[in-house]
C-alpha atoms as a PDB file:
ATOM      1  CA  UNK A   1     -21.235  15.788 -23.620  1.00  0.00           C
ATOM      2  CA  UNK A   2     -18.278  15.755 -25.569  1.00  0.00           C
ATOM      3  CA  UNK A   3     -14.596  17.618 -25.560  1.00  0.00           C
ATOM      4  CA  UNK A   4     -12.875  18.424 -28.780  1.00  0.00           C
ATOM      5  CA  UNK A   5      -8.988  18.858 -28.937  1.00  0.00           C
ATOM      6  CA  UNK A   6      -7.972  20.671 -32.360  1.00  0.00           C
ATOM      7  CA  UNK A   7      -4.693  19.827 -33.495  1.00  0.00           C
ATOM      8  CA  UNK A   8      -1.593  20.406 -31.512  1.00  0.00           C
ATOM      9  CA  UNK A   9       1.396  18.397 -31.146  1.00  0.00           C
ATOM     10  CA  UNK A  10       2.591  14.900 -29.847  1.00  0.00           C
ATOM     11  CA  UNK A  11       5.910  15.403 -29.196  1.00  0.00           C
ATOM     12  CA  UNK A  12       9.519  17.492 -28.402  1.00  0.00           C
ATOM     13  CA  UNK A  13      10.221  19.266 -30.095  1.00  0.00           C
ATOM     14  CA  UNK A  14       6.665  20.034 -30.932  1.00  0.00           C
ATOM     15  CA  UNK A  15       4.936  18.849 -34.632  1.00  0.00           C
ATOM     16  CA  UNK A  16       2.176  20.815 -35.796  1.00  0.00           C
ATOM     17  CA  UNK A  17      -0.584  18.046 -36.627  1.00  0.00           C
ATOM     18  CA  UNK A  18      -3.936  18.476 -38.295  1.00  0.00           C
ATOM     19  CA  UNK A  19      -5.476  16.206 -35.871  1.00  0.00           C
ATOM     20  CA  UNK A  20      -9.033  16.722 -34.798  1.00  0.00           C
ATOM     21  CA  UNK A  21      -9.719  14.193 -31.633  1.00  0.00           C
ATOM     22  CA  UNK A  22     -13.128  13.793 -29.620  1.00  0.00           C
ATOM     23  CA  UNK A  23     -13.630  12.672 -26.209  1.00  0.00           C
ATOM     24  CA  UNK A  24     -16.618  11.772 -24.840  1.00  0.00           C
ATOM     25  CA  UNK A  25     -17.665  11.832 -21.813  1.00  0.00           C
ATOM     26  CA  UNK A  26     -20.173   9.452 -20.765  1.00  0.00           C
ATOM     27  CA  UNK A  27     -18.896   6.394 -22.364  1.00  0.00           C
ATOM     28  CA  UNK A  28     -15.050   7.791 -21.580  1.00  0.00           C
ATOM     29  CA  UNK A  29     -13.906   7.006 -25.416  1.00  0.00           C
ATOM     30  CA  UNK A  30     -12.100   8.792 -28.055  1.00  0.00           C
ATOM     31  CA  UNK A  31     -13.194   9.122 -31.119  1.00  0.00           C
ATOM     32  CA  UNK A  32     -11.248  11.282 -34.783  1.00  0.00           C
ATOM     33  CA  UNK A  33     -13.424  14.436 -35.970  1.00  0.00           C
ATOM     34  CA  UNK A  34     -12.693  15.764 -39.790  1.00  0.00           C
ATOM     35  CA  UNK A  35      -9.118  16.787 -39.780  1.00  0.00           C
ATOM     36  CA  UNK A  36      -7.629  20.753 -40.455  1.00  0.00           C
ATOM     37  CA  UNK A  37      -5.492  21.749 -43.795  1.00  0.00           C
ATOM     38  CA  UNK A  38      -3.034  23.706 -42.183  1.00  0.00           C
ATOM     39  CA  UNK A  39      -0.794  21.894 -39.234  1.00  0.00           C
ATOM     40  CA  UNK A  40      -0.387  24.150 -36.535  1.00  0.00           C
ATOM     41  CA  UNK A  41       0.854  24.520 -32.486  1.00  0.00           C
ATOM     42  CA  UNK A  42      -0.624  26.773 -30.086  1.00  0.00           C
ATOM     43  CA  UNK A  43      -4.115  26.921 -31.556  1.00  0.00           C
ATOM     44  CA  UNK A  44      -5.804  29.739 -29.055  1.00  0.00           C
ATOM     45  CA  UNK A  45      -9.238  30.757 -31.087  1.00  0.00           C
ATOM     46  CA  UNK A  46     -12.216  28.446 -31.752  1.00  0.00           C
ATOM     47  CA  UNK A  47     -15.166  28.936 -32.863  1.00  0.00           C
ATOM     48  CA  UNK A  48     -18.144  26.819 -33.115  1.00  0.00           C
ATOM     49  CA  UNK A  49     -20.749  28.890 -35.212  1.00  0.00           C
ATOM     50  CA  UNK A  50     -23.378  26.632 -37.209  1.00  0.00           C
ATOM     51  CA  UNK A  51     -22.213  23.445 -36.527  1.00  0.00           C
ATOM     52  CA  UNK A  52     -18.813  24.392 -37.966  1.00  0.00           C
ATOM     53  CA  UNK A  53     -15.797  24.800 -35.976  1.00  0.00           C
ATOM     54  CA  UNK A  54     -13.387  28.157 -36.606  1.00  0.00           C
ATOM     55  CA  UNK A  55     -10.026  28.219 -36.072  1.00  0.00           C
ATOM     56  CA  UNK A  56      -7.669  30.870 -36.185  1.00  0.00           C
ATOM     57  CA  UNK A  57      -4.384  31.792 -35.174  1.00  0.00           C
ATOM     58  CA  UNK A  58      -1.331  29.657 -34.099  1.00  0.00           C
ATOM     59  CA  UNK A  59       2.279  28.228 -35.117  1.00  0.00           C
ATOM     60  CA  UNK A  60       2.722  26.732 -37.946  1.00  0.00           C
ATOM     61  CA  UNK A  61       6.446  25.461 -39.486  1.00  0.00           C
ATOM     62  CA  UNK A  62       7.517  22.888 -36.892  1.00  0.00           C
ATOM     63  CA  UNK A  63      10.948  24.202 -35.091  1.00  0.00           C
ATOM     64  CA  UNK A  64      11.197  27.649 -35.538  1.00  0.00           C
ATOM     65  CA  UNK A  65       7.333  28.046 -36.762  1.00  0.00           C
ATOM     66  CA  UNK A  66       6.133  31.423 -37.041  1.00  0.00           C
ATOM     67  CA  UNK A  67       2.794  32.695 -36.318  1.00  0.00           C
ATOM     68  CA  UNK A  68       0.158  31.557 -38.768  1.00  0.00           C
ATOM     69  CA  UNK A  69      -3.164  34.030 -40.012  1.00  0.00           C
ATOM     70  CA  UNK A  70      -4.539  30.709 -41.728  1.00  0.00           C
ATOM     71  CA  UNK A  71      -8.637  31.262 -41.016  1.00  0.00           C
ATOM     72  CA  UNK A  72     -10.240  27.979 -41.758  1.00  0.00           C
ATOM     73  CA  UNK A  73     -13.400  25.848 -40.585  1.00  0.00           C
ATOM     74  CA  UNK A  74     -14.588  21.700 -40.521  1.00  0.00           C
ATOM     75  CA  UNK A  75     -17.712  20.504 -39.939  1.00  0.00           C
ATOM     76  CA  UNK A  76     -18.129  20.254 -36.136  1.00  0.00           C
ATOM     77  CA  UNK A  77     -19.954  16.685 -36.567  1.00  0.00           C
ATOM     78  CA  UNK A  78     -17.783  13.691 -37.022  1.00  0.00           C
ATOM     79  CA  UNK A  79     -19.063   9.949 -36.679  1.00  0.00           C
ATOM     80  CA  UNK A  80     -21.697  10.045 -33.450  1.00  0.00           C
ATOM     81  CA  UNK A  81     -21.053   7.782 -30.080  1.00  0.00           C
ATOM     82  CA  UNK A  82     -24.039   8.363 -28.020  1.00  0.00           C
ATOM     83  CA  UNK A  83     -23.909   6.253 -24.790  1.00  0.00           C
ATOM     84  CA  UNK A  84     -26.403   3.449 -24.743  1.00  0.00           C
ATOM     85  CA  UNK A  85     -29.836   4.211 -23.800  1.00  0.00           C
ATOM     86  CA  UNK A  86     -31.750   3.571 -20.216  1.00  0.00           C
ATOM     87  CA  UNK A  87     -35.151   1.802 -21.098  1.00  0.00           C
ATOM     88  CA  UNK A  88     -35.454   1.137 -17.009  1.00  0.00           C
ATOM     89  CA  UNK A  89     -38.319   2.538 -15.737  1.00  0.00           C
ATOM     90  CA  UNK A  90     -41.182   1.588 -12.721  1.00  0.00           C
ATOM     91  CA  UNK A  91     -44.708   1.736 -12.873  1.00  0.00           C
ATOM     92  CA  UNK A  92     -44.817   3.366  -9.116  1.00  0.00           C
ATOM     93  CA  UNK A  93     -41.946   5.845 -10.088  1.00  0.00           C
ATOM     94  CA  UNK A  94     -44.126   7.916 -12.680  1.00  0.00           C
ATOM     95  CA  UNK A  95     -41.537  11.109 -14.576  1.00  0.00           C
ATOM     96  CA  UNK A  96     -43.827  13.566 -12.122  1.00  0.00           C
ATOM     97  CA  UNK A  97     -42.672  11.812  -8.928  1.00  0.00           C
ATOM     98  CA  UNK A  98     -40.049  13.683  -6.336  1.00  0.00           C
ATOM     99  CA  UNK A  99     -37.607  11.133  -6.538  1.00  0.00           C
ATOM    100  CA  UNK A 100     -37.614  10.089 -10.240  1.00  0.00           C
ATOM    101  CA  UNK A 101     -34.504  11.761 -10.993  1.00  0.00           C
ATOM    102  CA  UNK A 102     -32.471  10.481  -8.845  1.00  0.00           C
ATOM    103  CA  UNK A 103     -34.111   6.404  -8.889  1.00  0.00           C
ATOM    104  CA  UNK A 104     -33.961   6.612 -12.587  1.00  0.00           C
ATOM    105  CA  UNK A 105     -30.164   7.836 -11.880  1.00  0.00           C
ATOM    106  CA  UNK A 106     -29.184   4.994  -9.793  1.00  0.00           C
ATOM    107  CA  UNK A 107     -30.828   2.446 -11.619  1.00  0.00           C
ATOM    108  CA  UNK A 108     -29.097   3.918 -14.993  1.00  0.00           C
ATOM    109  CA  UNK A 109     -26.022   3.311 -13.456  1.00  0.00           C
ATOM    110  CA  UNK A 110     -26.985   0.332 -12.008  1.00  0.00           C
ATOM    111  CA  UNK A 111     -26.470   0.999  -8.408  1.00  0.00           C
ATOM    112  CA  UNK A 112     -30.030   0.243  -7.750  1.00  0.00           C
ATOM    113  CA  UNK A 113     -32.920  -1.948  -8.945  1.00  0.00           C
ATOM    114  CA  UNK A 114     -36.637  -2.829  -7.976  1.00  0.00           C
ATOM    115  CA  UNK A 115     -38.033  -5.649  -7.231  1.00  0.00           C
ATOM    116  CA  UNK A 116     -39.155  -8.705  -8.756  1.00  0.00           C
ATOM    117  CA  UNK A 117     -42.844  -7.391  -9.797  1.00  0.00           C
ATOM    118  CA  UNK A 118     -40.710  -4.558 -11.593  1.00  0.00           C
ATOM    119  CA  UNK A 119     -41.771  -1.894  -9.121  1.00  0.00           C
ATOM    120  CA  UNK A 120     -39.529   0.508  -7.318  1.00  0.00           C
ATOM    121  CA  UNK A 121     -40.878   1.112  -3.943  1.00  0.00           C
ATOM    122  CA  UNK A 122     -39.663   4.682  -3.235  1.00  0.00           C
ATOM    123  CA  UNK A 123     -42.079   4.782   0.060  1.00  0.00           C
ATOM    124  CA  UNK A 124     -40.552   1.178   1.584  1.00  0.00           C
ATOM    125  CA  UNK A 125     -37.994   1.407   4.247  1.00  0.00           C
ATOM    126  CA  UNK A 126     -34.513   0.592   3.091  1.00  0.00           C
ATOM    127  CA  UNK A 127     -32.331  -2.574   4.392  1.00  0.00           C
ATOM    128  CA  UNK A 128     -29.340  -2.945   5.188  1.00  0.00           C
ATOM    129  CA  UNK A 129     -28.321  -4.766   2.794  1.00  0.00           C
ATOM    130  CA  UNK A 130     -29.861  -2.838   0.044  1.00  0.00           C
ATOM    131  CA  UNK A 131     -27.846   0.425   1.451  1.00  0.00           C
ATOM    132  CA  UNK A 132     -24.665  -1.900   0.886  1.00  0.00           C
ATOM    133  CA  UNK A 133     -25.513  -2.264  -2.588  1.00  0.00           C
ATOM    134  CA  UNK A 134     -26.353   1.044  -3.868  1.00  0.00           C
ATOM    135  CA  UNK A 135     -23.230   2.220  -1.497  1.00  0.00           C
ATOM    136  CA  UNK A 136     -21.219   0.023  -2.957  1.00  0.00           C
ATOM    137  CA  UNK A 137     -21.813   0.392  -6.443  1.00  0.00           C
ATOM    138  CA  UNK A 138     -22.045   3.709  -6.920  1.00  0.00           C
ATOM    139  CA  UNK A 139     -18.774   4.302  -5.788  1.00  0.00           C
ATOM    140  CA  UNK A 140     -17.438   1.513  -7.945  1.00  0.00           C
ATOM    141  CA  UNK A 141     -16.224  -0.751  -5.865  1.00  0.00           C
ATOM    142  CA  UNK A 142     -15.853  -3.953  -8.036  1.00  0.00           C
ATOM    143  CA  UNK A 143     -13.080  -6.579  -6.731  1.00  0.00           C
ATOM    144  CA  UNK A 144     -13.448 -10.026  -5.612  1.00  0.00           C
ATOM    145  CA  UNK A 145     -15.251  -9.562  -2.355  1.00  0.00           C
ATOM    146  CA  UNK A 146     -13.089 -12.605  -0.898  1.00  0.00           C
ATOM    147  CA  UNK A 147     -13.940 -15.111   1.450  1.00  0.00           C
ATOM    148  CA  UNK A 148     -17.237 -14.594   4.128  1.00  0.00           C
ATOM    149  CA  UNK A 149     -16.995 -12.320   6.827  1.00  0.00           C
ATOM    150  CA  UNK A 150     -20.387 -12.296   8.561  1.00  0.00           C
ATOM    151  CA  UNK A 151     -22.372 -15.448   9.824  1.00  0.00           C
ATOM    152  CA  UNK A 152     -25.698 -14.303   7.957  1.00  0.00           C
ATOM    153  CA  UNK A 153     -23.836 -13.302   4.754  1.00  0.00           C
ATOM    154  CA  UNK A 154     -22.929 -16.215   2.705  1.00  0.00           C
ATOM    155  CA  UNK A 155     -21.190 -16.495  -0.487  1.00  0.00           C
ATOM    156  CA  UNK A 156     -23.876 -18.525  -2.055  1.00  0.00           C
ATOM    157  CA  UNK A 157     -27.178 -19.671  -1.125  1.00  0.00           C
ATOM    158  CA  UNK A 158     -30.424 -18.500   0.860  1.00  0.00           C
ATOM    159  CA  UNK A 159     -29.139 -14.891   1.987  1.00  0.00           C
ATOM    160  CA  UNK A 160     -26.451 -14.276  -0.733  1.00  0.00           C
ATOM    161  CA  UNK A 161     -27.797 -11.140  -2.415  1.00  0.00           C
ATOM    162  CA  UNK A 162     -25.822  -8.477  -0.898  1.00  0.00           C
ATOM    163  CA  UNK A 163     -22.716 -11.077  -0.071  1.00  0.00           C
ATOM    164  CA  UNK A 164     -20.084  -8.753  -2.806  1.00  0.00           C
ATOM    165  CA  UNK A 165     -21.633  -5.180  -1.868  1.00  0.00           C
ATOM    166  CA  UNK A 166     -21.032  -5.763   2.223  1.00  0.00           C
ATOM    167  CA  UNK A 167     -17.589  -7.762   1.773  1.00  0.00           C
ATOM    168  CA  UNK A 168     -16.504  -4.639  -0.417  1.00  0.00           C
ATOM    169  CA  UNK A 169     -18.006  -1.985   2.411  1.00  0.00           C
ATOM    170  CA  UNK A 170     -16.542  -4.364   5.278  1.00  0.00           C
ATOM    171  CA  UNK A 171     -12.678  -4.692   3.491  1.00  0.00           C
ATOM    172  CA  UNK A 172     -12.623  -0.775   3.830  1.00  0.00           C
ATOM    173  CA  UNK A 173     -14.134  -0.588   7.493  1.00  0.00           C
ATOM    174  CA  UNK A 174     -17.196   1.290   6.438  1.00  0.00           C
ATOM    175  CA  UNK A 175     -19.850  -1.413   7.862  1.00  0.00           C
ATOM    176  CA  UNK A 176     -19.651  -3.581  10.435  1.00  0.00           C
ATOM    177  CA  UNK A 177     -21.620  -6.107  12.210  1.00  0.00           C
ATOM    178  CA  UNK A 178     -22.397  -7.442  15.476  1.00  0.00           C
ATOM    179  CA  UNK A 179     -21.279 -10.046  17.882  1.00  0.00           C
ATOM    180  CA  UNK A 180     -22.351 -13.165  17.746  1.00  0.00           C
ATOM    181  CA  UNK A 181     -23.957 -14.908  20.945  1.00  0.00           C
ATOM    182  CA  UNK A 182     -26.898 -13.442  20.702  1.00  0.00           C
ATOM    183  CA  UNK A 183     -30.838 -13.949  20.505  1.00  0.00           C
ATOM    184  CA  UNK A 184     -31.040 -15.834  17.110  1.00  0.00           C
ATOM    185  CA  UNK A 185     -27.127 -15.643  16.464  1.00  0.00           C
ATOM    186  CA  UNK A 186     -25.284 -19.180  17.714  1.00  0.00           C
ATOM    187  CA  UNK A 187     -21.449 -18.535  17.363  1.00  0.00           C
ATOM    188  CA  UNK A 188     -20.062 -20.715  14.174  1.00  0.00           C
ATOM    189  CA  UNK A 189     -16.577 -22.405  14.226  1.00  0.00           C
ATOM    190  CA  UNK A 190     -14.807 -19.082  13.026  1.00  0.00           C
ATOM    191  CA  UNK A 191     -17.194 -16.627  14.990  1.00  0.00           C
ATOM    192  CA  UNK A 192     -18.266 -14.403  12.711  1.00  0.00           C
ATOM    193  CA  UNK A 193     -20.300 -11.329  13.318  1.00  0.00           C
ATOM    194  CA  UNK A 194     -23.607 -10.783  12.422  1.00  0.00           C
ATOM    195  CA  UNK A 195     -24.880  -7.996   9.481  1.00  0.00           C
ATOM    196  CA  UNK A 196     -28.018  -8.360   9.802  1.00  0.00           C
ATOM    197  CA  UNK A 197     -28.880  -7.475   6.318  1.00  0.00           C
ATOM    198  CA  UNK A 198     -32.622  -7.561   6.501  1.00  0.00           C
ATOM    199  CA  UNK A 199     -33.063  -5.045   9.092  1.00  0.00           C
ATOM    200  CA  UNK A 200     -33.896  -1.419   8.146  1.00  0.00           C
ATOM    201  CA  UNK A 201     -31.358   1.216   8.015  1.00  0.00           C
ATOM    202  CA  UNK A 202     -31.621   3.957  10.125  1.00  0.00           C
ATOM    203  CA  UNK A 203     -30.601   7.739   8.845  1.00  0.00           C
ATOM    204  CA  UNK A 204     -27.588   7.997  11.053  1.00  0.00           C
ATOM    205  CA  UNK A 205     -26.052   4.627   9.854  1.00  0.00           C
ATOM    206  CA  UNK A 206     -26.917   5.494   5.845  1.00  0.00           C
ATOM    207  CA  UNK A 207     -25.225   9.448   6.615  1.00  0.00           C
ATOM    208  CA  UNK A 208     -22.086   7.688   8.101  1.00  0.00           C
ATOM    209  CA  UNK A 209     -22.197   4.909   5.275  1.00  0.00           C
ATOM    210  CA  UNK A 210     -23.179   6.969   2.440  1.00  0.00           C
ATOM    211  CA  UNK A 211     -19.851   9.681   3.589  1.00  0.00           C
ATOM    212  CA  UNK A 212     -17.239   7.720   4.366  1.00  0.00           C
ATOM    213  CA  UNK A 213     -17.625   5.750   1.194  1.00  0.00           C
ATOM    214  CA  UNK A 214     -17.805   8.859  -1.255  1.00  0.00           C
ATOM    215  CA  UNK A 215     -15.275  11.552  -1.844  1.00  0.00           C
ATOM    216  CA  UNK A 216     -16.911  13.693   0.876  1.00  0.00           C
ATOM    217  CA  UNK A 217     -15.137  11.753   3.213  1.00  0.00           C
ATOM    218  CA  UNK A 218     -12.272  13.864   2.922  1.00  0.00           C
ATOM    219  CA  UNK A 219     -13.802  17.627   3.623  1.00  0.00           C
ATOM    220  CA  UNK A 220     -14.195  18.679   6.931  1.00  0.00           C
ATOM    221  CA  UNK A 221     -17.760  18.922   8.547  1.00  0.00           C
ATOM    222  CA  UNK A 222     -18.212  22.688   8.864  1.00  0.00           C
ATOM    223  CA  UNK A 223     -21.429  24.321   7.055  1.00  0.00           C
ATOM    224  CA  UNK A 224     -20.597  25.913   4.138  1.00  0.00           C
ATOM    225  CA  UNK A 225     -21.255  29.821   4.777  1.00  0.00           C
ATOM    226  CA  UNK A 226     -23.691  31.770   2.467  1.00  0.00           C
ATOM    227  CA  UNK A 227     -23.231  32.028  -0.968  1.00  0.00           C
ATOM    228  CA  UNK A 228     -20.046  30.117  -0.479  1.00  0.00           C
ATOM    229  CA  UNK A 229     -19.872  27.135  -3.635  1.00  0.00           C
ATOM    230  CA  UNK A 230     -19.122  23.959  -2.207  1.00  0.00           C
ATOM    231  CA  UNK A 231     -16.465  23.469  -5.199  1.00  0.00           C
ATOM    232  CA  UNK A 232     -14.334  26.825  -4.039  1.00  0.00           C
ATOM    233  CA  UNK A 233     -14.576  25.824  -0.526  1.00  0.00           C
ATOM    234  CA  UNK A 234     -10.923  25.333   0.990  1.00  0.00           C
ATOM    235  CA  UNK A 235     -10.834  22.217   3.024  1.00  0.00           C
ATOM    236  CA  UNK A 236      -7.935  23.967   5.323  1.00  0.00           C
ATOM    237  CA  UNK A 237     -10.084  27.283   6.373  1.00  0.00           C
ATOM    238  CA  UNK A 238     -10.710  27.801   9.783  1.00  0.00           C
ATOM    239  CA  UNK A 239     -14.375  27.192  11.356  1.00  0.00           C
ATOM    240  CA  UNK A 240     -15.703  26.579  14.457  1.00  0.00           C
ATOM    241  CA  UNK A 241     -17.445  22.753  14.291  1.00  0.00           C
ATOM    242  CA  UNK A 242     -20.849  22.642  15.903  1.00  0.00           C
ATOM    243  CA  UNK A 243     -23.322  20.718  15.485  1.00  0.00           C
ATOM    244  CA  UNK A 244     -26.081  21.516  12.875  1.00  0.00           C
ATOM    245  CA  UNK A 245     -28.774  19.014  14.819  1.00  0.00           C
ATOM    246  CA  UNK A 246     -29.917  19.045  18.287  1.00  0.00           C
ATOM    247  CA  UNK A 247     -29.923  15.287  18.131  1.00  0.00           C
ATOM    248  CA  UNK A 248     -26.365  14.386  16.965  1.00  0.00           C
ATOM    249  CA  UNK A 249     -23.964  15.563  19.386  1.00  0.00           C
ATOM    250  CA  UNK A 250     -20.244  15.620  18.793  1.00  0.00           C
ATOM    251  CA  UNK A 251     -19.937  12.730  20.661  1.00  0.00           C
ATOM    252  CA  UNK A 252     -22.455  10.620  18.246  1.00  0.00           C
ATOM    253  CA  UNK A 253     -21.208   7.761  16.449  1.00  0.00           C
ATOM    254  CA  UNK A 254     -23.148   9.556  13.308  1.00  0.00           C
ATOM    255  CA  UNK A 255     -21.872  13.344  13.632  1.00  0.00           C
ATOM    256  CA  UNK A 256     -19.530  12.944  11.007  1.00  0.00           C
ATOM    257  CA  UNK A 257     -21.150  11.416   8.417  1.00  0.00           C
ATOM    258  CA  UNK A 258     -24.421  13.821   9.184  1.00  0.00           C
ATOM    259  CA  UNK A 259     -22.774  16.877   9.618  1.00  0.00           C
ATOM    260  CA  UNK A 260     -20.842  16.544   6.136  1.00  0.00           C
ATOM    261  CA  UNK A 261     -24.133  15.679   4.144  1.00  0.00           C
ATOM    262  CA  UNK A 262     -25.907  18.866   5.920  1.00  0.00           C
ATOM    263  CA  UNK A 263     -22.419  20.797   4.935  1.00  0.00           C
ATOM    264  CA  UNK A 264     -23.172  19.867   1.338  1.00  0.00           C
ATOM    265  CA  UNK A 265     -27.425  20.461   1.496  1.00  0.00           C
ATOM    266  CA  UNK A 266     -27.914  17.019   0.695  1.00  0.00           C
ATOM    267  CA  UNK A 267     -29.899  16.268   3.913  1.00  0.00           C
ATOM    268  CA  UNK A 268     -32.126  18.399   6.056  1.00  0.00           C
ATOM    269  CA  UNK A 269     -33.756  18.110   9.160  1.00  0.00           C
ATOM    270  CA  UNK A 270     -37.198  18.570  11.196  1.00  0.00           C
ATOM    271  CA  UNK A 271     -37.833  22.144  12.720  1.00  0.00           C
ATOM    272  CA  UNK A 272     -37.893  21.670  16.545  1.00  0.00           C
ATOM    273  CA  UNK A 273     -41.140  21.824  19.295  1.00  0.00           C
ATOM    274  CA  UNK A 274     -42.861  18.575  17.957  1.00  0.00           C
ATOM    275  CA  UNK A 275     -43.160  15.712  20.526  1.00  0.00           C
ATOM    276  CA  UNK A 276     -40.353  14.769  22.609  1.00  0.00           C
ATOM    277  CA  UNK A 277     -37.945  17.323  20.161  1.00  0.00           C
ATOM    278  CA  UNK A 278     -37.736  20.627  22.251  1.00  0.00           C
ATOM    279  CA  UNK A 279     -36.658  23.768  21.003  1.00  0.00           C
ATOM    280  CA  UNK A 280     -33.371  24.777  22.062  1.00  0.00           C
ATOM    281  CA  UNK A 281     -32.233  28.571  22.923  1.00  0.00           C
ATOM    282  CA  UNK A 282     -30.535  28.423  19.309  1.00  0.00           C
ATOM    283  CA  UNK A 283     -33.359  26.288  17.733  1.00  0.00           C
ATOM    284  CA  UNK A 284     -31.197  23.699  16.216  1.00  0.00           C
ATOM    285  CA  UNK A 285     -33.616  21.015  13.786  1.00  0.00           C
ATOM    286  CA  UNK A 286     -33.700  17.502  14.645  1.00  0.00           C
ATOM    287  CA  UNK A 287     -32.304  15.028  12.372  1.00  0.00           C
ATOM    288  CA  UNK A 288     -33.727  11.602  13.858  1.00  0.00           C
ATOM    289  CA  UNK A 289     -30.403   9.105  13.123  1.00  0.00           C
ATOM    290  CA  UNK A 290     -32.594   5.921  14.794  1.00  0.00           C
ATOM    291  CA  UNK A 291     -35.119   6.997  12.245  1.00  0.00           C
ATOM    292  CA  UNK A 292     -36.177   4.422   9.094  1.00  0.00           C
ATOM    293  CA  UNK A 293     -35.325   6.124   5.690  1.00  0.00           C
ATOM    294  CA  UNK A 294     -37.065   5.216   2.719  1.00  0.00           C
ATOM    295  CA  UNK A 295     -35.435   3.793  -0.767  1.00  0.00           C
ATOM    296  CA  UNK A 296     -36.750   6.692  -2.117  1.00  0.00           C
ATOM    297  CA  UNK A 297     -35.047   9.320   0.146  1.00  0.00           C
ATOM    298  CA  UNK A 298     -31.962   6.996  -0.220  1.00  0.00           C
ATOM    299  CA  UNK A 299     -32.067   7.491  -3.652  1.00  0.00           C
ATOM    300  CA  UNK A 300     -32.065  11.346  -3.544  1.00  0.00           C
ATOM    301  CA  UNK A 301     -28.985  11.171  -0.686  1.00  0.00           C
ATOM    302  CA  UNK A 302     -26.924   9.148  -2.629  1.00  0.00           C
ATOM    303  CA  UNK A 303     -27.689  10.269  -6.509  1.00  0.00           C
ATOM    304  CA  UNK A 304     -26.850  14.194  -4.731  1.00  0.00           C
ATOM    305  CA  UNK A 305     -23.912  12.737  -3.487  1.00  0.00           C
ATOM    306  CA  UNK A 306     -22.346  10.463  -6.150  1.00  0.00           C
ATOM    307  CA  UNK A 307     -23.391  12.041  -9.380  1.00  0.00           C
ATOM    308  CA  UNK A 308     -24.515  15.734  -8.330  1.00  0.00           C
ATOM    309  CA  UNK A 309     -24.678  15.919 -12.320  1.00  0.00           C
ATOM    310  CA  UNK A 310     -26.367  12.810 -13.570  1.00  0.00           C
ATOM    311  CA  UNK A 311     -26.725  11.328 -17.214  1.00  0.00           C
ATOM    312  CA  UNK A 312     -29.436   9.402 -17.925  1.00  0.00           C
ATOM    313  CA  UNK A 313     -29.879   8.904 -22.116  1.00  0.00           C
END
């Protein structure tokens, strides 16, 4: 979890240094390791053989250095900065459970909690206004969400939970609400939609959510081919489009946001001939966007999608 830089130089024209500096990476801080005898440039060889770091080779000299066959070694420890620890767990989200990797993720970063009688509920459908919050905070969003901007949403008060996680979604168009007039839904003085936070996602809206809010957003939507690496995929090649699911047309409000999470393996479908889901000449799965999804399959969607490699100490 850490990067170590081995002297080098600061400046032009260039100052051999002794410097030994540490990054780490989880807790994005620097930190001094035990320092070299020789000041060199251009350091090309280290080794780390047990728990000693070998260097060899470079400029030494300053201006006009010449090459330098100094062979020396420092302990490869320095002063430790471990990342604070993650004590979060659930009683329903045992370390042999499917999705305990990726709701002990989220909640590590704390993009997602339980609830109040500390469990997790990994089988319970997910809101609407939960999606907001784990959307929104694990791609780390964190301004003032501003003044209200849906009817049901308020900035304090009964129904306030989610108020900073949808303003922040709703300031970049990724959610929106509905009209107001109807069933339930008087129109106010300003006439502010509706979010209807309490209502279950469906898998369409979380795929078009969970996309356009993550850096996914900007790769096209064709399936990577075999064996390709999603990292060495070029985002200009040329590839035909279609649809991966028999129920999200082009034309769907959701193909986007489901095509690029299929593109990526993060979401799969259901084979084709069950009830109502015919098989087509190509056999395309069914994906079921009106569908429920639960917290628990949220947390695998957006854990795969946000942190693909995630730290949990």
């Amino acid at each position: 979890g850490e990067i170590w830089a081995f002297a080098g130089s600061y400046a032009q024209p260039p100052t051999p240094a002794t410097t030994v500096q540490i990054y780490h990476v989880e807790t994005n801080s620097w930190r001094y390791g035990p320092s070299y005898l020789t000041q060199r440039n251009y350091t090309t060889a280290v080794g780390l053989v047990n728990n000693r770091a070998y260097v060899a080779g470079g400029i030494v000299g300053g201006v006009g250095g010449v090459a330098s066959s100094a062979f020396e070694s420092i302990p490869a420890n320095g002063t430790p900065c471990p990342p604070p620890s993650c004590n979060i767990s659930y009683p329903d989200v045992p370390a042999g459970d499917p999705f305990y990797p990726f709701v002990r993720c989220l909640s590590c970063k704390n993009a997602l909690g339980g609830y109040g009688d500390g469990t997790f509920g990994t089988g319970n459908p997910i809101t609407r206004g939960q999606l907001a919050k784990v959307v929104s905070n694990s791609a780390g969003y964190s301004e003032d969400p501003g003044g209200p901007r849906f009817a049901d949403v308020p900035a304090t008060g009964l129904g306030s939970t989610f108020y900073p996680f949808i303003n922040r979604l709703a300031a970049r168009l990724i959610v929106s609400g509905y009209t107001c007039g109807g069933a339930g839904e008087p129109c106010g003085i300003a006439n502010l939609p509706y979010f209807r936070p309490n209502n279950n996602a469906s898998r369409g809206q979380i795929a078009k959510i969970v996309v356009q809010a993550s850096p996914l957003s900007s790769l096209p939507e064709d399936r990577l081919r075999p064996g390709e690496a999603s990292e060495k995929a070029s985002e200009n090649r040329p590839a035909p489009q279609q649809p991966i699911f028999a129920d999200v047309p082009e034309t769907s409000p959701f193909y986007v946001g489901v095509q690029k999470l299929a593109r990526f393996y993060i979401i799969g479908g259901y084979s084709c001939g069950g009830s109502g889901e015919p098989c087509t000449q190509d056999a395309k799965p069914y994906f079921r966007p009106g569908s429920n999804a639960t917290r628990g399959q949220v947390a695998k969607i957006v854990a795969n999608t946000f942190f693909p490699v995630c730290y949990t100490p």
